[in-house]
C-alpha atoms as a PDB file:
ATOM      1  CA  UNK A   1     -27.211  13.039  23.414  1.00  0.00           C
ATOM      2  CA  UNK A   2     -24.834  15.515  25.107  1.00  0.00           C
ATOM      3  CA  UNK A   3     -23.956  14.702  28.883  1.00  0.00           C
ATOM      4  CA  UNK A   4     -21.528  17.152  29.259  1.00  0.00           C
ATOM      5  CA  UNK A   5     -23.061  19.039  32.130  1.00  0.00           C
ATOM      6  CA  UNK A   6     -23.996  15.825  34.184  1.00  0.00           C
ATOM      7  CA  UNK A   7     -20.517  14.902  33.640  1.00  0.00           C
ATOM      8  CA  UNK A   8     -19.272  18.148  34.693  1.00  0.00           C
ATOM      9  CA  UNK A   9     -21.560  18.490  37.667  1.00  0.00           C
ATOM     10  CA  UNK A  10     -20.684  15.123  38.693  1.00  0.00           C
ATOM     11  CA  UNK A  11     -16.990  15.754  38.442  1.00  0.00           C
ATOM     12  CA  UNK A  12     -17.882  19.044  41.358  1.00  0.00           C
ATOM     13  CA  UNK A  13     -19.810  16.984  43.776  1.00  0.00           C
ATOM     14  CA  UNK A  14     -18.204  14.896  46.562  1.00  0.00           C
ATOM     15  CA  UNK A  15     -20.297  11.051  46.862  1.00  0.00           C
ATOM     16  CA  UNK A  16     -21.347  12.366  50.437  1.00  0.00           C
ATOM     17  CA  UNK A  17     -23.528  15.344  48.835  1.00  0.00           C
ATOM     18  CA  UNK A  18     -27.451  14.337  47.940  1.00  0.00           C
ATOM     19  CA  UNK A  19     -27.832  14.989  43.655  1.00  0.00           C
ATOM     20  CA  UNK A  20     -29.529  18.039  43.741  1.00  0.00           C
ATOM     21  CA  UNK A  21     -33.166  18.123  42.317  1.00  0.00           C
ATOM     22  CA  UNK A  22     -33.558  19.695  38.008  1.00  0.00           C
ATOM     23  CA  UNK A  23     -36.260  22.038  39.318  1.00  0.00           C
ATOM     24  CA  UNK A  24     -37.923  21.691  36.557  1.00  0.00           C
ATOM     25  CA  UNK A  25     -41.431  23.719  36.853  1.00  0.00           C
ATOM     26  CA  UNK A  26     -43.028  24.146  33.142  1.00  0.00           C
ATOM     27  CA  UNK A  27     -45.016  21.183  32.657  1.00  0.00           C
ATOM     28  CA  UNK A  28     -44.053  17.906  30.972  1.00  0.00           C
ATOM     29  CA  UNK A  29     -43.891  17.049  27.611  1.00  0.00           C
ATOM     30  CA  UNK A  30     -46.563  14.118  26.086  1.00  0.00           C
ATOM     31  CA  UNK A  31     -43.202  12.237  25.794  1.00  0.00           C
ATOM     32  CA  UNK A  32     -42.265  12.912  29.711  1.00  0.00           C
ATOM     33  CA  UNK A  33     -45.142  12.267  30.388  1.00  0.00           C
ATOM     34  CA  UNK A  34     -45.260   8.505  29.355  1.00  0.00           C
ATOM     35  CA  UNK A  35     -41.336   9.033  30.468  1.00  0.00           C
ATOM     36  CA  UNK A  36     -43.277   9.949  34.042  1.00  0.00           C
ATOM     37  CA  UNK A  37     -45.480   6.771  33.903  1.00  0.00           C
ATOM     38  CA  UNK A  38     -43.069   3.923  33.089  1.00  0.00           C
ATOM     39  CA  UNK A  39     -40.797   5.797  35.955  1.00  0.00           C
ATOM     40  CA  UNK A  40     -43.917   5.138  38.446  1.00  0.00           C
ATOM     41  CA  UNK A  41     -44.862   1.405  37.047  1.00  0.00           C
ATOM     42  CA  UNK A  42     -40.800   0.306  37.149  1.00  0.00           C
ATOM     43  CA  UNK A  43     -40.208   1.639  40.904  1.00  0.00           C
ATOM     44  CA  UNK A  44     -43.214  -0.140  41.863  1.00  0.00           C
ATOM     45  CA  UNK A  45     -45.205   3.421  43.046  1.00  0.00           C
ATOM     46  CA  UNK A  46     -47.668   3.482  40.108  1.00  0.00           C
ATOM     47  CA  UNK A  47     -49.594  -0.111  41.638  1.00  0.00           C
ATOM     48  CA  UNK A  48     -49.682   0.943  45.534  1.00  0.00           C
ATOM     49  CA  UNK A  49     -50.976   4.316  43.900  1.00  0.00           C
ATOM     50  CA  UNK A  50     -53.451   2.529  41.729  1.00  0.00           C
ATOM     51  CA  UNK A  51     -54.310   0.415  45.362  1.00  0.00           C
ATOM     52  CA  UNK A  52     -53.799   2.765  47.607  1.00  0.00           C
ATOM     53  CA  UNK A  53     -51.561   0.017  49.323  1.00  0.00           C
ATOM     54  CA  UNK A  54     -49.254   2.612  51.020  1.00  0.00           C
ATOM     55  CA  UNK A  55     -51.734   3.078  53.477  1.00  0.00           C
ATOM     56  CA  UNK A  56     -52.100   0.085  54.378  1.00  0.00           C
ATOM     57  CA  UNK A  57     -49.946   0.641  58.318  1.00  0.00           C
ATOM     58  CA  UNK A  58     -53.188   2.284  59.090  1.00  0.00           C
ATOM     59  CA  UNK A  59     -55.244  -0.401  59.046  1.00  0.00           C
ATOM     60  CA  UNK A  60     -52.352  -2.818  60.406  1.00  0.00           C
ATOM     61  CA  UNK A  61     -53.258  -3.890  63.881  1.00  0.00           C
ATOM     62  CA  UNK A  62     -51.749  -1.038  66.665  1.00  0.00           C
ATOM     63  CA  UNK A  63     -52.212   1.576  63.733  1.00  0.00           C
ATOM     64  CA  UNK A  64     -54.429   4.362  64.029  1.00  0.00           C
ATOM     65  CA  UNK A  65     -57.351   2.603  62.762  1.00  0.00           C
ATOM     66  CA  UNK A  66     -57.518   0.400  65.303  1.00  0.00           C
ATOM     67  CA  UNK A  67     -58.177   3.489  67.847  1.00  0.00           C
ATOM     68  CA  UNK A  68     -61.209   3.752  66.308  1.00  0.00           C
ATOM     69  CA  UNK A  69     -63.661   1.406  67.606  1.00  0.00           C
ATOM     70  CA  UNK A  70     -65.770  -0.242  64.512  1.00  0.00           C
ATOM     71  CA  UNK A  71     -69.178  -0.715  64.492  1.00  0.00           C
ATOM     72  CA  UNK A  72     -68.717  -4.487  64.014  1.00  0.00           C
ATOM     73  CA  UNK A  73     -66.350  -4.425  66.845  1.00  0.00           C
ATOM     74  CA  UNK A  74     -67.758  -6.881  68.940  1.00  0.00           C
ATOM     75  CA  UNK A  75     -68.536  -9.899  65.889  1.00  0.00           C
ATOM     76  CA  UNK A  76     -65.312  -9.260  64.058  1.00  0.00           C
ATOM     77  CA  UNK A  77     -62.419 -11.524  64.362  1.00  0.00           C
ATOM     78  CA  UNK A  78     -58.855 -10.901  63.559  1.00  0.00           C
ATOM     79  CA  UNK A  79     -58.741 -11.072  59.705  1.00  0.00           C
ATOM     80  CA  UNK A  80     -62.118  -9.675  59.374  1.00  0.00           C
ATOM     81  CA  UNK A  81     -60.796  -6.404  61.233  1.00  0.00           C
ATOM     82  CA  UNK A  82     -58.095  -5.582  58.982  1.00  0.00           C
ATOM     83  CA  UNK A  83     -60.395  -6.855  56.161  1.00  0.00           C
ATOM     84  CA  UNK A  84     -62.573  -4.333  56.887  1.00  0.00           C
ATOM     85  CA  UNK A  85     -60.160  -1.462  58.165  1.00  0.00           C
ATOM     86  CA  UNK A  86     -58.364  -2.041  54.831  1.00  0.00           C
ATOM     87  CA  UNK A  87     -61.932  -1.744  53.022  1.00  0.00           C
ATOM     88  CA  UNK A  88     -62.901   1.686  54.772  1.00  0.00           C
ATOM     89  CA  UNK A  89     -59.036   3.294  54.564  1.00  0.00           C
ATOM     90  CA  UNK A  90     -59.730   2.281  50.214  1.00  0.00           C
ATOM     91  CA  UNK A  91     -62.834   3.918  50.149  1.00  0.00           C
ATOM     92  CA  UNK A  92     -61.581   6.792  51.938  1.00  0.00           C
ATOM     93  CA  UNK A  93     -58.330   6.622  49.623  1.00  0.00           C
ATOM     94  CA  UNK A  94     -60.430   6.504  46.344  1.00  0.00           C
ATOM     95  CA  UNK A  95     -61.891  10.388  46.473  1.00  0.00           C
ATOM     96  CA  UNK A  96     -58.172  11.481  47.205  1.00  0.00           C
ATOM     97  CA  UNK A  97     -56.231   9.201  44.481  1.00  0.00           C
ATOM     98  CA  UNK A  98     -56.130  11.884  41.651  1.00  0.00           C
ATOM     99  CA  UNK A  99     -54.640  14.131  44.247  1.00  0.00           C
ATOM    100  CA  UNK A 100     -51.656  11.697  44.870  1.00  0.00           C
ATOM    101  CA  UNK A 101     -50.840  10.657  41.177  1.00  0.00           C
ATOM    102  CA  UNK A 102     -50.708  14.192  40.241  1.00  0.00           C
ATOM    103  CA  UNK A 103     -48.286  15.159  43.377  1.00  0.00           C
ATOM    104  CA  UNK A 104     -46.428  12.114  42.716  1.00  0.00           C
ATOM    105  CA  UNK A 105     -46.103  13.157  38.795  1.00  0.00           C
ATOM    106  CA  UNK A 106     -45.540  16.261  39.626  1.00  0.00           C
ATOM    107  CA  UNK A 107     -42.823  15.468  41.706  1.00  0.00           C
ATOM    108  CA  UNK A 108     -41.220  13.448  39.354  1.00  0.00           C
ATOM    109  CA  UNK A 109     -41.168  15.944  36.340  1.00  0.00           C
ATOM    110  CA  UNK A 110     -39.970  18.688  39.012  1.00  0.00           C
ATOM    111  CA  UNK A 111     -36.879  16.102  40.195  1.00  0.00           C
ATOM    112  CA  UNK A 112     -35.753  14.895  36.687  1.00  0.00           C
ATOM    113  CA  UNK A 113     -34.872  16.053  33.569  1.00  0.00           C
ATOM    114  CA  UNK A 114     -36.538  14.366  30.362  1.00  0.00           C
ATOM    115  CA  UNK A 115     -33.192  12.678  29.608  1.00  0.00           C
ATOM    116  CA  UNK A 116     -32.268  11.881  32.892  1.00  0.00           C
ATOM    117  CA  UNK A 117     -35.632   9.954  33.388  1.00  0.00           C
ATOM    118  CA  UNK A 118     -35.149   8.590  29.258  1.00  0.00           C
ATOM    119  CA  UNK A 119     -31.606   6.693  31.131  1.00  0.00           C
ATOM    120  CA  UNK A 120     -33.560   5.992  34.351  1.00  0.00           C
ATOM    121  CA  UNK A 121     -36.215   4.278  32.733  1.00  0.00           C
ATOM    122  CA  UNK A 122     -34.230   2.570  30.243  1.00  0.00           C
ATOM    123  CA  UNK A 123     -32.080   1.023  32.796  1.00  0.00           C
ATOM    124  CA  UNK A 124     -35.198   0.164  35.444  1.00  0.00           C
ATOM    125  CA  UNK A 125     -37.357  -1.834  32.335  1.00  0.00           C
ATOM    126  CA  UNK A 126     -33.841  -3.570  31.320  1.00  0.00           C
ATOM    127  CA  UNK A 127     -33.075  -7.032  32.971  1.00  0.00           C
ATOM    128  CA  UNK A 128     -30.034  -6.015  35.160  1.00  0.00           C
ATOM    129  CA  UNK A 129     -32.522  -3.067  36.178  1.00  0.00           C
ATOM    130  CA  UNK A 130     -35.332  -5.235  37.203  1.00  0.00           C
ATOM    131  CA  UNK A 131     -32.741  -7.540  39.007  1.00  0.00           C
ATOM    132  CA  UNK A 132     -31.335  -4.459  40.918  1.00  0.00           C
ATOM    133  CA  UNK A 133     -35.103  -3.485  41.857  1.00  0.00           C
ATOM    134  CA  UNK A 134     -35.701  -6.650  42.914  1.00  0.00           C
ATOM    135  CA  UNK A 135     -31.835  -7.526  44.317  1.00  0.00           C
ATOM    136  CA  UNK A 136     -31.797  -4.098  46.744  1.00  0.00           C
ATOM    137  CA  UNK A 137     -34.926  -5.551  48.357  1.00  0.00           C
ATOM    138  CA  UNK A 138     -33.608  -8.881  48.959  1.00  0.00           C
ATOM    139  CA  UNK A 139     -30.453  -7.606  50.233  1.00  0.00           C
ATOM    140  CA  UNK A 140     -32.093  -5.213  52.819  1.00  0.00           C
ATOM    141  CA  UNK A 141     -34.604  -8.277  54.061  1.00  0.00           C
ATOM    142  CA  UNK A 142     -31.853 -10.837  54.194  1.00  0.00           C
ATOM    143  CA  UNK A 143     -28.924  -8.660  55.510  1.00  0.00           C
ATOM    144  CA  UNK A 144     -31.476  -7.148  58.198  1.00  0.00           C
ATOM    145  CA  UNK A 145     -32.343 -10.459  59.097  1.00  0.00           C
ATOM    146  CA  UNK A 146     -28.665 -11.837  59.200  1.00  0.00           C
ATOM    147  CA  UNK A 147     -27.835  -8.667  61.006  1.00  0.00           C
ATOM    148  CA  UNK A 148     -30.338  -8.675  63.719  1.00  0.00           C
ATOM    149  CA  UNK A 149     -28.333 -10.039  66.686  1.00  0.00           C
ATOM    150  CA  UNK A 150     -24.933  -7.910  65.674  1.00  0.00           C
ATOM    151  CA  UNK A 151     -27.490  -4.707  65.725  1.00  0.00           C
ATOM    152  CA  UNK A 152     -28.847  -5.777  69.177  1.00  0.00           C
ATOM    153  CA  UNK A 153     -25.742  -5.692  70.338  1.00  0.00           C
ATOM    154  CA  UNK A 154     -24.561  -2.330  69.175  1.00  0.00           C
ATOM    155  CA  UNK A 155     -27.617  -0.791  71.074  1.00  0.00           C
ATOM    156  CA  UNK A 156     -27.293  -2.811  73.948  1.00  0.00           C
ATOM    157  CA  UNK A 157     -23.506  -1.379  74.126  1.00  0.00           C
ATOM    158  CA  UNK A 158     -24.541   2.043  73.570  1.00  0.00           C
ATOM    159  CA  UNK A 159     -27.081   1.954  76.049  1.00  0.00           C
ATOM    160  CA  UNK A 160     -24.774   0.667  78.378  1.00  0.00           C
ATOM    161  CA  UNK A 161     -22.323   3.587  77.632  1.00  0.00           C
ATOM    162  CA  UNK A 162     -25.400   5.978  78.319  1.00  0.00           C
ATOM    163  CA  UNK A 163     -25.955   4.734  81.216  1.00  0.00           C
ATOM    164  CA  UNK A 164     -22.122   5.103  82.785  1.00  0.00           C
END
């Protein structure tokens, strides 16, 4: 398995500069394909696909669902608002899901060659690649939440500036 192109091409670009996309545009082989699938299941995408989960912000109380007076409106409590704003967004989801795992798959074969995606995948199902899936999420909660005050600040300050 020849990298000598990513190698060269990585050698050209600066680490500022976004990896630019294979543009790939026949369509997949079987063997991307299942490449395509593990890709989605490792990164998490292929359940809130399955769920529809991503869509969940609508139903979230202040989202746009909320607007929208329900027919229960007057009996329903807290949890049995989202409960059923979550149930309607679903049902609404579930005509359109098709639509977003072929986009998504789409996407996917478009953005990666089959052997990029082969080392991708490899690395995501392998232990130090479920730790780093699992790791980069930790590290954003916990170093938002330890950074919180130091971030308040730095607004506060440029606000201030704004202001002079």
């Amino acid at each position: 398995m020849s990298t000598a192109f990513t190698d060269e091409h990585d050698k050209r670009m600066s680490a500022d500069q976004i990896y630019p996309a294979a543009g790939i545009e026949k369509p997949a082989s079987a063997n991307k394909r299942s490449l395509i699938k593990r890709f989605l299941r490792a990164i998490g995408l292929q359940e809130k696909l399955d769920s529809g989960s991503f869509l969940d912000r609508y139903a979230m109380p202040g989202g746009v669902l909320w607007r929208t007076e329900s027919k229960n409106q007057v009996n329903e409590n807290f949890v049995g608002g989202v409960r059923g704003r979550l149930s309607a967004l679903r049902s609404a989801y579930d005509k359109h899901r098709a639509f977003y795992q072929q986009a998504y798959e789409d996407h996917v074969n478009w953005e990666f060659t089959e052997q990029e995606l082969a080392t991708i995948v490899a690395f995501l199902e392998s232990p130090s690649g479920r730790h780093y899936l699992d790791g980069r999420w930790r590290m954003e909660a916990y170093t938002g939440t330890n950074t919180e005050d130091v971030e308040e600040a730095i607004v506060t300050e440029a606000q201030a500036s704004l202001a002079k």
